[in-house]
Structures are given as C-alpha cells and as structure tokens.
Protein backbone atom coordinates (compact mmCIF):
# COMPACT_ATOMS: atom_id res chain seq x y z
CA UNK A 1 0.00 0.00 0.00
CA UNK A 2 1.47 3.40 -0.73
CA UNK A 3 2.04 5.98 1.74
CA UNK A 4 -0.40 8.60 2.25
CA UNK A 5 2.04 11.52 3.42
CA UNK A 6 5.03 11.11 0.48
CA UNK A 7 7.55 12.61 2.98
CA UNK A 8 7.09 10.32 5.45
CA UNK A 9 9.42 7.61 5.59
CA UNK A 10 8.40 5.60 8.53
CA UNK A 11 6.42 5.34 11.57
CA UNK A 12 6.56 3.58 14.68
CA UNK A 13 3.85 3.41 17.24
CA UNK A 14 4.72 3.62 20.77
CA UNK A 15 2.34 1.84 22.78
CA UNK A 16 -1.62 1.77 22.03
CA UNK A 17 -2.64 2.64 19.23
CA UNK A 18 -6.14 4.15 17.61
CA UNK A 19 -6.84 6.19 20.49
CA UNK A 20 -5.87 9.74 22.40
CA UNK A 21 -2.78 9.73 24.06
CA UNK A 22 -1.53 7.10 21.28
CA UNK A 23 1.90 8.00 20.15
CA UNK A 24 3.94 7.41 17.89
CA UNK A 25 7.70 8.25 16.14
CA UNK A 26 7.43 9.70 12.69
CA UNK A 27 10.68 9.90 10.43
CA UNK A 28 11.29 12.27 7.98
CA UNK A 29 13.92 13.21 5.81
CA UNK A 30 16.14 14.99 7.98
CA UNK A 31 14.57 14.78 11.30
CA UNK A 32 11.80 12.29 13.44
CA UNK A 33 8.85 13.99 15.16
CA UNK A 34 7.02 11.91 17.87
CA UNK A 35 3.57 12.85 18.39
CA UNK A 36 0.59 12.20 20.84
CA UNK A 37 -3.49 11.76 19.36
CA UNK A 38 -5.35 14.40 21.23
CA UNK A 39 -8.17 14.01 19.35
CA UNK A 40 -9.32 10.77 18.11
CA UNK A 41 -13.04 9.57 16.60
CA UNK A 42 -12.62 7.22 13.76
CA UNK A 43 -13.86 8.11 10.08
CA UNK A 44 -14.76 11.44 11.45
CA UNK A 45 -11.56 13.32 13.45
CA UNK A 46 -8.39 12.90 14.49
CA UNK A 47 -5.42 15.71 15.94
CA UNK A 48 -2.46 15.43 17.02
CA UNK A 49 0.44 17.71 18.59
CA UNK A 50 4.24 17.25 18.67
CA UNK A 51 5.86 15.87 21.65
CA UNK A 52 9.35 16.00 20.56
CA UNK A 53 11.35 16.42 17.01
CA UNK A 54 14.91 15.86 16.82
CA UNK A 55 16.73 18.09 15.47
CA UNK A 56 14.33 20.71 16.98
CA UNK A 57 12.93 22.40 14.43
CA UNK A 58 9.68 23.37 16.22
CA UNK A 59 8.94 24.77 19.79
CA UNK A 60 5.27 23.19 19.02
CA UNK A 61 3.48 21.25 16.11
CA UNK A 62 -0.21 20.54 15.78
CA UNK A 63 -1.77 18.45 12.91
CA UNK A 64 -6.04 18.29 12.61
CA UNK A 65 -7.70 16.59 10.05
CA UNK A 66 -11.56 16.39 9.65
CA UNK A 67 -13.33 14.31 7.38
CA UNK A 68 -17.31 15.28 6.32
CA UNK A 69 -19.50 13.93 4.16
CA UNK A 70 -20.44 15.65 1.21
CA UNK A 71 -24.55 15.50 -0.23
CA UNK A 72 -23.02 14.48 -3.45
CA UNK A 73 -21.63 11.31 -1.65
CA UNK A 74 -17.99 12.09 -1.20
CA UNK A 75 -15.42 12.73 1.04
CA UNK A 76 -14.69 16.46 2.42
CA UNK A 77 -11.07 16.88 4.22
CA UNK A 78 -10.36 19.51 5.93
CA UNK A 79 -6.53 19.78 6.96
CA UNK A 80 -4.84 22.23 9.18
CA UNK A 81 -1.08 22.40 10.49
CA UNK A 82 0.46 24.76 12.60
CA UNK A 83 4.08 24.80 13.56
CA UNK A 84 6.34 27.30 15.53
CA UNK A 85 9.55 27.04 14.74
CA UNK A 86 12.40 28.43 17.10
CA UNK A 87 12.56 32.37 16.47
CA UNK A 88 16.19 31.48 14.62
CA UNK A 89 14.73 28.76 12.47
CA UNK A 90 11.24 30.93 11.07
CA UNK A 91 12.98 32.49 8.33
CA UNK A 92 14.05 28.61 7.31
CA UNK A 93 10.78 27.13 7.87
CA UNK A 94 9.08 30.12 6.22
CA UNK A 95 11.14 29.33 2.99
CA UNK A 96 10.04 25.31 3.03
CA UNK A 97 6.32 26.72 3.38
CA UNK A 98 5.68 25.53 -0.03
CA UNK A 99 7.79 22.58 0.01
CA UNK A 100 5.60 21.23 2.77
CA UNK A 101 2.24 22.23 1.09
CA UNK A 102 3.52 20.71 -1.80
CA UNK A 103 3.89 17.48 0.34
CA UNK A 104 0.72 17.89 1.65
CA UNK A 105 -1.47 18.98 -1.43
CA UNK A 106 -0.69 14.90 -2.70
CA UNK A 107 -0.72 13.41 1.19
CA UNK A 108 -4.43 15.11 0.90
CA UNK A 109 -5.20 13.74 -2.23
CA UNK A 110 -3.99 10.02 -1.24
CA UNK A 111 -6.40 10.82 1.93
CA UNK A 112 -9.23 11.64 -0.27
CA UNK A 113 -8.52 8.31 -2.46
CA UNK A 114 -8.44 5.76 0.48
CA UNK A 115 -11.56 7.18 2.11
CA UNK A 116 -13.10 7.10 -1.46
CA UNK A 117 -11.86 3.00 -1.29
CA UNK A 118 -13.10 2.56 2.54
CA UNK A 119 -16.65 4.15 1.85
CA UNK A 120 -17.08 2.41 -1.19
C-alpha cells in the first residue's frame, strides 16, 4: 500500500494505538517527530500535537484533520497544520512553506482516495 504523506518515511507506534494519548515516532527526511493523538473519533476526526522532534525544528506542532460527508456522496477533508519554529529557524521554515504544502497537497489527495476505497 502506498504511503499517504510522500515525505514520510516511517512510523513507529509507541504503545496503544487508535486512540488519544496514542503516540507514535514519525521519520522524515532529515529529522523524526514523535507525536501524541489528542483528538481521536474514527472516520470522522483525528489531531495530534508534537511531543518531541529531533533536530528541533519546532517549539510546538499541531496536525487536525476532519473528514465530512459531502450531499453528493464524497469525502470532504479539511486539513490544518500549525508549527512554531524556534525564532532562529522561522525564516528557514518560512522558505520550506511551499515545500511542505507541496507534500501535503498529494498526502491530501492520497487521503481523499483511500476514504473514497473505505466508503465504497
């Protein structure tokens, strides 16, 4: 199956899964993120914030994705991500803006696909 975030290059859970307070290690080129579910509720919801990223490229990371149904039978995703880089990094992270919505525009896409799959 092919990855639904094309950055990503592997992640590990740590612990439970499928739940809040999961967590798990994300690795990325460059740097691995572990992260904690905050919000959770299957086909509908599900959040999650940055516990640690090595190197530390953020002071604080949150990732929410919401999935709706549309009345012509679809799938609506709404995505949000907010980061906050160290004060000396912003100018650096502010220059990969589009790099990562260029990541994300396809990880979005894939999204859409597999819930197209699931539902159908």
């Amino acid at each position: 199956m092919a990855r639904v975030v094309p950055l990503v290059r592997k992640v590990t859970v740590l612990g439970a899964a499928a739940r809040v307070g999961a967590r798990r290690r994300v690795a990325i080129p460059g740097a691995t993120v572990d992260e904690e579910f905050i919000v959770w509720e299957p086909g509908v919801r599900w959040s999650f914030t940055r516990i640690a990223a090595r190197p530390r490229f953020t002071k604080s990371l949150l990732e929410d994705c919401i999935l709706g149904e549309l009345e012509s039978g679809g799938t609506a995703i709404s995505y949000t991500m907010c980061l906050d880089p160290p004060r000396l990094l912003r100018p650096v992270v502010k220059g990969l803006a589009g790099r990562i919505q260029a990541n994300n525009n396809p990880a979005v896409a894939n999204l859409s696909r597999r819930a197209a799959g699931l539902a159908g």
